[in-house]
PDB file of N, CA and C in Angstrom:
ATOM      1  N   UNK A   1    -124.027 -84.399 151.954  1.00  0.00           N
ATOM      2  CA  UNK A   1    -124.155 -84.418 150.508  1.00  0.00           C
ATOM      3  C   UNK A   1    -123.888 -83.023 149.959  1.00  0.00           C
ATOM      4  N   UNK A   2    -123.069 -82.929 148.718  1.00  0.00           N
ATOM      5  CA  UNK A   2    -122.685 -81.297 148.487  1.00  0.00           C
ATOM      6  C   UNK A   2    -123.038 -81.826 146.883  1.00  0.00           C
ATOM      7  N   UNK A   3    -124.305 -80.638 146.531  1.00  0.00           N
ATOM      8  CA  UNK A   3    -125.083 -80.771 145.422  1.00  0.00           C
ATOM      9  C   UNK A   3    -124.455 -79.158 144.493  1.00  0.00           C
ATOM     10  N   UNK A   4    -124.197 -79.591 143.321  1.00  0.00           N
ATOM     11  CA  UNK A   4    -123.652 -78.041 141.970  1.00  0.00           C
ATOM     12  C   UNK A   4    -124.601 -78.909 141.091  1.00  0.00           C
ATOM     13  N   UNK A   5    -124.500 -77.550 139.851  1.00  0.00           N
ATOM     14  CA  UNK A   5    -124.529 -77.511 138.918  1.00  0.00           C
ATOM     15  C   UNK A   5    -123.308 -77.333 137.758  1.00  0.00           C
ATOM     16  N   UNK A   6    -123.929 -77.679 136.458  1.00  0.00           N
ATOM     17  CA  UNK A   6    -122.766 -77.660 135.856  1.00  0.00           C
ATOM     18  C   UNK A   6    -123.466 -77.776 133.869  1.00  0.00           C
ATOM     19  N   UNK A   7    -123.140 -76.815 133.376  1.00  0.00           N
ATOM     20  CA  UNK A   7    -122.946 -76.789 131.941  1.00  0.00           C
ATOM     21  C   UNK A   7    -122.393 -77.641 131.159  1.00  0.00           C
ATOM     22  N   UNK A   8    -123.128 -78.013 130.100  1.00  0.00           N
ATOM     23  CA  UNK A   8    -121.650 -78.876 129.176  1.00  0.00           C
ATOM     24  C   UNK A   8    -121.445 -77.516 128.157  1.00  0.00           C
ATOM     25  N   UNK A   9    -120.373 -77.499 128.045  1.00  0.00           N
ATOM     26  CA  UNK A   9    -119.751 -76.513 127.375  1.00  0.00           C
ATOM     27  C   UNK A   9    -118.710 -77.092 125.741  1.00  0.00           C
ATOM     28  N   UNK A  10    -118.551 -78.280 125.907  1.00  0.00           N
ATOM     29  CA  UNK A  10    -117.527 -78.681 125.159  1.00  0.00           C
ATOM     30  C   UNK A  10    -118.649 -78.890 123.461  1.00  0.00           C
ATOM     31  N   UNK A  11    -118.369 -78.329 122.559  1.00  0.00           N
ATOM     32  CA  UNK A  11    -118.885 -78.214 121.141  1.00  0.00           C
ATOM     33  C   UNK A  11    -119.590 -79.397 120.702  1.00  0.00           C
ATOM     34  N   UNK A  12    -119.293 -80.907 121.105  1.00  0.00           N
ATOM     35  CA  UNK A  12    -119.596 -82.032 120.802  1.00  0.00           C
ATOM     36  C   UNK A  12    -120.681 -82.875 121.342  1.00  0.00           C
ATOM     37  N   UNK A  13    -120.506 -82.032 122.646  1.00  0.00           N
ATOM     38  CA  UNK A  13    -121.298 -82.612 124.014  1.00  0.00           C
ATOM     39  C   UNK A  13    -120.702 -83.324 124.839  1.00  0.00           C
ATOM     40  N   UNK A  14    -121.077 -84.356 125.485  1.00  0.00           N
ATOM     41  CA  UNK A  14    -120.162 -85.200 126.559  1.00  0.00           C
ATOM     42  C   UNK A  14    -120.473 -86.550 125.274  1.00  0.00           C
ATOM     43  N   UNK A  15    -119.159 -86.658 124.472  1.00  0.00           N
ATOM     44  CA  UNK A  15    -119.789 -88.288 123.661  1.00  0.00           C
ATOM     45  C   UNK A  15    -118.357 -89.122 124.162  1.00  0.00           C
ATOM     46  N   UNK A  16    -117.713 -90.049 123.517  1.00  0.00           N
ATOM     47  CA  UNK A  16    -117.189 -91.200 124.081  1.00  0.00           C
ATOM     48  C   UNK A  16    -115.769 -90.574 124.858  1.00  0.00           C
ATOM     49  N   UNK A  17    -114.849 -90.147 124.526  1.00  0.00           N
ATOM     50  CA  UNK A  17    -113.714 -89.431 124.727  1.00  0.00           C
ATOM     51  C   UNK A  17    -114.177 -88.829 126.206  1.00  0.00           C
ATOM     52  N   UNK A  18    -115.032 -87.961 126.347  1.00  0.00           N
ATOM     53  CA  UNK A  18    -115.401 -87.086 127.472  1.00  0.00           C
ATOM     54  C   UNK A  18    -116.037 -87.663 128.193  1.00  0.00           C
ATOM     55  N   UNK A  19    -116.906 -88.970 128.102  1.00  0.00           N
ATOM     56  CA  UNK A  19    -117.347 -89.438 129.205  1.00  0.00           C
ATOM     57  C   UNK A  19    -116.373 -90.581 129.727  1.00  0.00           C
ATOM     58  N   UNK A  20    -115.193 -91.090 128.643  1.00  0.00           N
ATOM     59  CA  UNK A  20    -114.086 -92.194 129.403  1.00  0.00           C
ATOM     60  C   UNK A  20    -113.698 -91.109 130.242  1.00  0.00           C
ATOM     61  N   UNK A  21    -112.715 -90.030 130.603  1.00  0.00           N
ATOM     62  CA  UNK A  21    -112.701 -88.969 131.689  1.00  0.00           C
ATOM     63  C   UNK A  21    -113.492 -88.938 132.922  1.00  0.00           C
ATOM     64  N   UNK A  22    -114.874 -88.698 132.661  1.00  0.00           N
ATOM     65  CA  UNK A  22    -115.447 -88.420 133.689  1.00  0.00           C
ATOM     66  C   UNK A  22    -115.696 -90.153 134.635  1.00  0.00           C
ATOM     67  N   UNK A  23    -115.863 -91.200 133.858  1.00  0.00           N
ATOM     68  CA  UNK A  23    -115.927 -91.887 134.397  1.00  0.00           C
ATOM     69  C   UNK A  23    -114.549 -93.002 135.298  1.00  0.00           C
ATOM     70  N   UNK A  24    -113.906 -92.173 134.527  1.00  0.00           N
ATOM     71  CA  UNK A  24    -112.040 -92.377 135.311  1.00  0.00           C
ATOM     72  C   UNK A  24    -112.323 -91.903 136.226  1.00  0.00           C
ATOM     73  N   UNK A  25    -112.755 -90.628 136.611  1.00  0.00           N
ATOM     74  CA  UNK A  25    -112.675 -89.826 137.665  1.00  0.00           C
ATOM     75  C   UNK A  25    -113.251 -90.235 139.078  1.00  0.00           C
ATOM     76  N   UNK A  26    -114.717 -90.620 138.191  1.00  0.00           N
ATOM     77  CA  UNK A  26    -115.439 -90.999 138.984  1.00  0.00           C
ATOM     78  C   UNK A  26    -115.376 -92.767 139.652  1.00  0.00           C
ATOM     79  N   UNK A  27    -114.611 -93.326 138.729  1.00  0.00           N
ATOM     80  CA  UNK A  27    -114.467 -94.699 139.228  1.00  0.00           C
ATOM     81  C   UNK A  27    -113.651 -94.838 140.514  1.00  0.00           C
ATOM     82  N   UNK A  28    -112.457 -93.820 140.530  1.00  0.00           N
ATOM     83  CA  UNK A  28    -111.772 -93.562 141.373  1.00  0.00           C
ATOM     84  C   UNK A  28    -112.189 -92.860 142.781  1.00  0.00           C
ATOM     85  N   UNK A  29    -113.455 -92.156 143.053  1.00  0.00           N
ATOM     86  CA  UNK A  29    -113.885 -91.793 144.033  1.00  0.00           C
ATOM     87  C   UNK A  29    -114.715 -93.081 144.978  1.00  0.00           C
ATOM     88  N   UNK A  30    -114.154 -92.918 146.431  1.00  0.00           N
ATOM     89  CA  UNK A  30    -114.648 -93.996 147.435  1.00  0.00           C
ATOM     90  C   UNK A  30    -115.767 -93.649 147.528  1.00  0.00           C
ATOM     91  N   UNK A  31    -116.554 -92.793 147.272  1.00  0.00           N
ATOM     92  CA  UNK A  31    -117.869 -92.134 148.013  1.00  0.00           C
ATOM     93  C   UNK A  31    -119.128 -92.351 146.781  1.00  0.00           C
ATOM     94  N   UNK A  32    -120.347 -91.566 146.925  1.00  0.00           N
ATOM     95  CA  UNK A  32    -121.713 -91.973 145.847  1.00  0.00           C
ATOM     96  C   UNK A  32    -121.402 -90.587 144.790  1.00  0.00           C
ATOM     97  N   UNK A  33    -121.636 -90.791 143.547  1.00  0.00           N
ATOM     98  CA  UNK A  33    -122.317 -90.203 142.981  1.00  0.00           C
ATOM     99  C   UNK A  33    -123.164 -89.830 142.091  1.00  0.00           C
ATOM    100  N   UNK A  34    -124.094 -88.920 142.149  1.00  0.00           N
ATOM    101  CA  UNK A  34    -125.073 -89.150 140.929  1.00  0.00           C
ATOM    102  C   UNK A  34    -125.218 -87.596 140.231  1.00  0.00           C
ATOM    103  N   UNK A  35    -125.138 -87.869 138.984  1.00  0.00           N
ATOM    104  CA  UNK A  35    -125.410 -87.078 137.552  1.00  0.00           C
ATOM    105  C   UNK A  35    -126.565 -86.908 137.139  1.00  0.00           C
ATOM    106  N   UNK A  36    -127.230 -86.140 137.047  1.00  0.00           N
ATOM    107  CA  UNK A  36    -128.715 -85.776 136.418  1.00  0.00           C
ATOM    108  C   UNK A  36    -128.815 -84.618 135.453  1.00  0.00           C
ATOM    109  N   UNK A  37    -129.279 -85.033 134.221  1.00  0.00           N
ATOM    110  CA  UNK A  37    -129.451 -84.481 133.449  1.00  0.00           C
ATOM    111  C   UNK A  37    -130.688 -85.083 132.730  1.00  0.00           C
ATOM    112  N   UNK A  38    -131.145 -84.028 131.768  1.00  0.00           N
ATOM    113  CA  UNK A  38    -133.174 -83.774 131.291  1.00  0.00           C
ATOM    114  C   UNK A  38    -133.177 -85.900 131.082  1.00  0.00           C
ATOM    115  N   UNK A  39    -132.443 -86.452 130.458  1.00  0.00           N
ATOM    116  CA  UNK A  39    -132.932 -87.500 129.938  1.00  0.00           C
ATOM    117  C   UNK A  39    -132.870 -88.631 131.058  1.00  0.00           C
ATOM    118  N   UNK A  40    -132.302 -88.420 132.232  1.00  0.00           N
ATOM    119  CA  UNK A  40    -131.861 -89.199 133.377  1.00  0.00           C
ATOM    120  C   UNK A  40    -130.836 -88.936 134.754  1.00  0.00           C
ATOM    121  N   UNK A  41    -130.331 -90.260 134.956  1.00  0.00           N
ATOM    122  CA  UNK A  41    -128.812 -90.400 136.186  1.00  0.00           C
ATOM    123  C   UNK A  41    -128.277 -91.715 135.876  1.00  0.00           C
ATOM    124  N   UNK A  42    -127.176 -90.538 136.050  1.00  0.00           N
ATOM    125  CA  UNK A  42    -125.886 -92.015 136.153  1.00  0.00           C
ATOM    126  C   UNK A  42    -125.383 -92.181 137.415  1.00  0.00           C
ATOM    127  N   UNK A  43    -124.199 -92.783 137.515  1.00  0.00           N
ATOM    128  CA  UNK A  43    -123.781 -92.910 138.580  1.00  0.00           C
ATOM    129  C   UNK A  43    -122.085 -92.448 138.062  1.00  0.00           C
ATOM    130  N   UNK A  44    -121.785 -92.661 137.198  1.00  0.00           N
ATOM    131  CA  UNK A  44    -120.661 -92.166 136.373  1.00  0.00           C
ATOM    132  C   UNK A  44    -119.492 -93.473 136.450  1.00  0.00           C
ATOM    133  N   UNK A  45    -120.170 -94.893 136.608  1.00  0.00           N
ATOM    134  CA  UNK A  45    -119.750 -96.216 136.058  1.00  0.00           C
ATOM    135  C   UNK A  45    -119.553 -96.367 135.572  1.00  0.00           C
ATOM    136  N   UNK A  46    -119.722 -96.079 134.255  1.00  0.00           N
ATOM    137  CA  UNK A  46    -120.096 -96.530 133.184  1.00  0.00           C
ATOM    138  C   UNK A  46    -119.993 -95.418 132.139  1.00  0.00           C
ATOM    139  N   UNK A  47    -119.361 -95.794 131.269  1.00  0.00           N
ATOM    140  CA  UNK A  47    -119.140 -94.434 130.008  1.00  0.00           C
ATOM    141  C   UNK A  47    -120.672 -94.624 129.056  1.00  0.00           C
ATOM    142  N   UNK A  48    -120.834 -95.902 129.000  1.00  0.00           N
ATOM    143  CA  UNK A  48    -122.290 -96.076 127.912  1.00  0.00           C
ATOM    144  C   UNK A  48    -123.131 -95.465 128.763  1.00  0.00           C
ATOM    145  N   UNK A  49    -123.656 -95.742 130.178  1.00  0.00           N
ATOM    146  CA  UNK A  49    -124.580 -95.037 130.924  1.00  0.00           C
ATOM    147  C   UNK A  49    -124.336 -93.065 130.627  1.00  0.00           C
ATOM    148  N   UNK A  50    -123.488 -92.890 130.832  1.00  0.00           N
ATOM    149  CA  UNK A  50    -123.223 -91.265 131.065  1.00  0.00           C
ATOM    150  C   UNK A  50    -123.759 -90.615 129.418  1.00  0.00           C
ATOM    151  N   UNK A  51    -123.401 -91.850 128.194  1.00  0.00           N
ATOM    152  CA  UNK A  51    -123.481 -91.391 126.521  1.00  0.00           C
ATOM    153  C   UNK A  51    -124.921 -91.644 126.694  1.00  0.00           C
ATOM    154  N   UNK A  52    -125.523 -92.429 127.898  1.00  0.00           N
ATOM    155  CA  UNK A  52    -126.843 -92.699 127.078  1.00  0.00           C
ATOM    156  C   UNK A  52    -127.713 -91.263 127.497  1.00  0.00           C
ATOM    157  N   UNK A  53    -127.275 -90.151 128.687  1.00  0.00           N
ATOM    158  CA  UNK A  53    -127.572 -89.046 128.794  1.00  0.00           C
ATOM    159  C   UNK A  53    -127.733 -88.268 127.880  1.00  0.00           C
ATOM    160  N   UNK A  54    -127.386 -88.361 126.716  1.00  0.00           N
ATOM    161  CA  UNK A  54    -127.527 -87.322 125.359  1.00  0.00           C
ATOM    162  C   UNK A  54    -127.272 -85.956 125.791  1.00  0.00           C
ATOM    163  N   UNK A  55    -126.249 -85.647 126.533  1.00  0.00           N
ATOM    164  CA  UNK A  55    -125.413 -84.069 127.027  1.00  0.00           C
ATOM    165  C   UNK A  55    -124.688 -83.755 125.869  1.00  0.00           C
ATOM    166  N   UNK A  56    -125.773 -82.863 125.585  1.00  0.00           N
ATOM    167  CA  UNK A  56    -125.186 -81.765 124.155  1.00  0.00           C
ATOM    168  C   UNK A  56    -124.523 -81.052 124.432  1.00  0.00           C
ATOM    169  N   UNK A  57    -124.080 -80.138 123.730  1.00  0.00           N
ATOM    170  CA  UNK A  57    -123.541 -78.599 124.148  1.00  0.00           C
ATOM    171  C   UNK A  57    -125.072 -77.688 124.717  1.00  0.00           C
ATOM    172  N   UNK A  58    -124.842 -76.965 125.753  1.00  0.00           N
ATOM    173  CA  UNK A  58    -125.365 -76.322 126.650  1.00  0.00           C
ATOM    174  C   UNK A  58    -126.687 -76.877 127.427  1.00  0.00           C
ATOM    175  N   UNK A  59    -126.154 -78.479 128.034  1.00  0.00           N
ATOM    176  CA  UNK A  59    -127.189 -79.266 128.467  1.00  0.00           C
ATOM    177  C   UNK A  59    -127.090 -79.191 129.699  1.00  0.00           C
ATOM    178  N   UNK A  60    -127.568 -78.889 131.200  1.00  0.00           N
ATOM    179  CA  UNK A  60    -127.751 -78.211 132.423  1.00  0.00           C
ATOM    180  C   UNK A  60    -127.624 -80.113 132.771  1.00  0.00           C
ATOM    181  N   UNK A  61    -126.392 -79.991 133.886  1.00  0.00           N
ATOM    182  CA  UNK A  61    -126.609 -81.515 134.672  1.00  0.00           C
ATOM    183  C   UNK A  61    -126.042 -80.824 136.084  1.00  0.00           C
ATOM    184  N   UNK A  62    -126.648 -81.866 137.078  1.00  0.00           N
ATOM    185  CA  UNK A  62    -127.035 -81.483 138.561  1.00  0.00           C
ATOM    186  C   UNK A  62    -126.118 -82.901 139.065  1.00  0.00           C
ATOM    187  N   UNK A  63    -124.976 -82.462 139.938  1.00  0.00           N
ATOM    188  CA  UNK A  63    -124.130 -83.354 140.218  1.00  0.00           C
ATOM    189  C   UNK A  63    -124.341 -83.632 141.700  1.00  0.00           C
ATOM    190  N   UNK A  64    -124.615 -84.309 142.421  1.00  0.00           N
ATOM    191  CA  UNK A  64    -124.445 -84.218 143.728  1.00  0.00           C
ATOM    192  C   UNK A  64    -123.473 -85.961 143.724  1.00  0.00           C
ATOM    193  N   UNK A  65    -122.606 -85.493 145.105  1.00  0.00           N
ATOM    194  CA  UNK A  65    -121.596 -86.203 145.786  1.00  0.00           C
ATOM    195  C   UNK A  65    -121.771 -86.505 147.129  1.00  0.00           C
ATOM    196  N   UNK A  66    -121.424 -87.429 147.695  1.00  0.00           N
ATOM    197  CA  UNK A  66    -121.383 -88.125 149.450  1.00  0.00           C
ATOM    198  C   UNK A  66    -120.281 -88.637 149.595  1.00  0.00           C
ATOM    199  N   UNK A  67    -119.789 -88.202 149.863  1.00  0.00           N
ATOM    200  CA  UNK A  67    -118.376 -88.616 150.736  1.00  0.00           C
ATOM    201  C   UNK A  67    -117.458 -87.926 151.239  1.00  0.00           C
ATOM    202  N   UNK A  68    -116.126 -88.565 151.279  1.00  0.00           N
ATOM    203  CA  UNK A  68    -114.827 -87.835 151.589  1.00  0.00           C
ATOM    204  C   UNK A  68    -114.705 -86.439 150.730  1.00  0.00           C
ATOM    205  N   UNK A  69    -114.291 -85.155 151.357  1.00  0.00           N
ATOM    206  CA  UNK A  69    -113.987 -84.486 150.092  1.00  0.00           C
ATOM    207  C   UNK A  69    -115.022 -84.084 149.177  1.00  0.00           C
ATOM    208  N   UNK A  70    -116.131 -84.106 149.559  1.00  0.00           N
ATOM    209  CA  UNK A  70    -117.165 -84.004 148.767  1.00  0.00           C
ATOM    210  C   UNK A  70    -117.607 -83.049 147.795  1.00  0.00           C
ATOM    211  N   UNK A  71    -117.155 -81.646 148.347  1.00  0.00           N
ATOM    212  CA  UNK A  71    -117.498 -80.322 147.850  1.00  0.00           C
ATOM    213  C   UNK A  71    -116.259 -80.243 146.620  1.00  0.00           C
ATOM    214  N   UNK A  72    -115.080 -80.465 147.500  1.00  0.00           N
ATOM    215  CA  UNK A  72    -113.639 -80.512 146.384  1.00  0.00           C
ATOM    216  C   UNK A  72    -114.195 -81.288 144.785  1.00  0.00           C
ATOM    217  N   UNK A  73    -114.607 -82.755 145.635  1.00  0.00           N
ATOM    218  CA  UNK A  73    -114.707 -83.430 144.390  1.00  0.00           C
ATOM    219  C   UNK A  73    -115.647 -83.007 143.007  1.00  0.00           C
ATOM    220  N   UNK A  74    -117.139 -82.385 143.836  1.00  0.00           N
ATOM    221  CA  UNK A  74    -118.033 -81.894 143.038  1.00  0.00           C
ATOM    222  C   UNK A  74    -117.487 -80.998 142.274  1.00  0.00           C
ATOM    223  N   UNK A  75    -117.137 -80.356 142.957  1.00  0.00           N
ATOM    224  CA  UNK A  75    -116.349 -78.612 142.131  1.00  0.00           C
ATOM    225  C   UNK A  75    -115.527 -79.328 140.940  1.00  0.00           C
ATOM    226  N   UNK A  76    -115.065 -79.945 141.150  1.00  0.00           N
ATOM    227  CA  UNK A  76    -113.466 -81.268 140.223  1.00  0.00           C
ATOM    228  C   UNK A  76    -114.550 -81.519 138.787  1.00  0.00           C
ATOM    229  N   UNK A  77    -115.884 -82.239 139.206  1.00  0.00           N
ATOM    230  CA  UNK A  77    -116.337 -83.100 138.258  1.00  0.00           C
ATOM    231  C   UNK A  77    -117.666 -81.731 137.411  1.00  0.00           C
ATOM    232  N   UNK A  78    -117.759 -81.078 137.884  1.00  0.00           N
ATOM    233  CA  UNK A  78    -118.215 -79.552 137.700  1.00  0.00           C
ATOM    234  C   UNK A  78    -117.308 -79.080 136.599  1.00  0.00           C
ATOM    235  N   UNK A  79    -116.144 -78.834 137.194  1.00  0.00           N
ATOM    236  CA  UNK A  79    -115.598 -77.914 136.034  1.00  0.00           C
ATOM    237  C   UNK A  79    -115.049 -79.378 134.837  1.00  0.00           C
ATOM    238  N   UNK A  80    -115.342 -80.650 135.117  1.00  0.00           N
ATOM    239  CA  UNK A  80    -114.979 -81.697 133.884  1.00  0.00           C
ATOM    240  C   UNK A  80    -115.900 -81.405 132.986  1.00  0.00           C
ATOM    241  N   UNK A  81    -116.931 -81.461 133.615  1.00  0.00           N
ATOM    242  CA  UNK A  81    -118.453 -81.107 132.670  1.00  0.00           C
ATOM    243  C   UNK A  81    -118.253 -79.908 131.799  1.00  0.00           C
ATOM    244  N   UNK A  82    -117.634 -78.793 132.215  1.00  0.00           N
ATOM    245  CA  UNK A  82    -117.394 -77.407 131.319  1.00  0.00           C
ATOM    246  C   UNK A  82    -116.069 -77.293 130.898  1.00  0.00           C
ATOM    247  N   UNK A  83    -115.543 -78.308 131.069  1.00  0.00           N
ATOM    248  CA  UNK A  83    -114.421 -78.497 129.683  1.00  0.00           C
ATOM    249  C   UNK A  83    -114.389 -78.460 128.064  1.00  0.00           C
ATOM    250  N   UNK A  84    -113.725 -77.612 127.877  1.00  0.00           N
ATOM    251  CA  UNK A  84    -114.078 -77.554 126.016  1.00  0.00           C
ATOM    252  C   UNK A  84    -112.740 -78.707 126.051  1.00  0.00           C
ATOM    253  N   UNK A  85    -113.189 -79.942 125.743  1.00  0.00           N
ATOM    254  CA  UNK A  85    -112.627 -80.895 125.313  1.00  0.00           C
ATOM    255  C   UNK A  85    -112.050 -80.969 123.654  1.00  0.00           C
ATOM    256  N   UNK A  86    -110.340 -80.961 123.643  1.00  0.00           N
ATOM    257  CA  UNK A  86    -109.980 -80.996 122.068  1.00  0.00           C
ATOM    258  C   UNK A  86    -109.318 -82.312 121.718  1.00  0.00           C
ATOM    259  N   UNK A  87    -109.461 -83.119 121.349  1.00  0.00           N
ATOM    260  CA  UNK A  87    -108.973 -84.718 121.037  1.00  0.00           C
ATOM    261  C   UNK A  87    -108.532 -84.636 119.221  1.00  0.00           C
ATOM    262  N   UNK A  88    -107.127 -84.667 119.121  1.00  0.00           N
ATOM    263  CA  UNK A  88    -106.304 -84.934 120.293  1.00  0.00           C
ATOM    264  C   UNK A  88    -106.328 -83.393 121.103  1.00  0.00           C
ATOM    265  N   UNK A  89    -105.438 -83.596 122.183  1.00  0.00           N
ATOM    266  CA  UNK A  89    -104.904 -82.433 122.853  1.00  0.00           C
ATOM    267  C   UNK A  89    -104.168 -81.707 122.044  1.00  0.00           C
ATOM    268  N   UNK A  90    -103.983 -79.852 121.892  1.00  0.00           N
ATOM    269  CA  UNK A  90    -103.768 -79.180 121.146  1.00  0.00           C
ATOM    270  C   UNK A  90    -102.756 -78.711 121.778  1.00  0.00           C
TER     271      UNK A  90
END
């Protein structure tokens, strides 16, 4: 299991736009993972699960991963979390 941390950084927080992303990402990984942040965990299934986290701007979430690639992937979904997200793309 390879456990980070990770900032939300993006001005808005993680709301619908930023969690369809993370949960692309994560739908696509063969292996577990879980998201923790002050209000809960996800599993990153689910975009309503990840919105129901209420990840503001500068909200501390604890990512740990199991699987293939594990550390790569964390680091991957780490720096998604500290994305300053601009919609559209600039």
């Amino acid at each position: 299991m390879f456990e980070t941390t990770a900032v939300v950084k993006n001005e808005a927080g993680i709301h619908c736009r930023p969690s369809a992303i993370l949960v692309k990402e994560g739908s696509a990984y063969p292996g577990e993972i879980l998201v923790t942040a002050p209000a809960g965990t996800c599993t990153l299934t689910s975009a309503l699960e990840c919105i129901m986290l209420g990840m503001e701007q500068g909200t501390k979430v604890t990512i740990q991963v199991t699987g293939p690639d594990e550390e790569a992937f964390g680091r991957k979904l780490a720096d998604l979390f500290e994305t300053h997200f601009d919609f559209p793309p600039q």
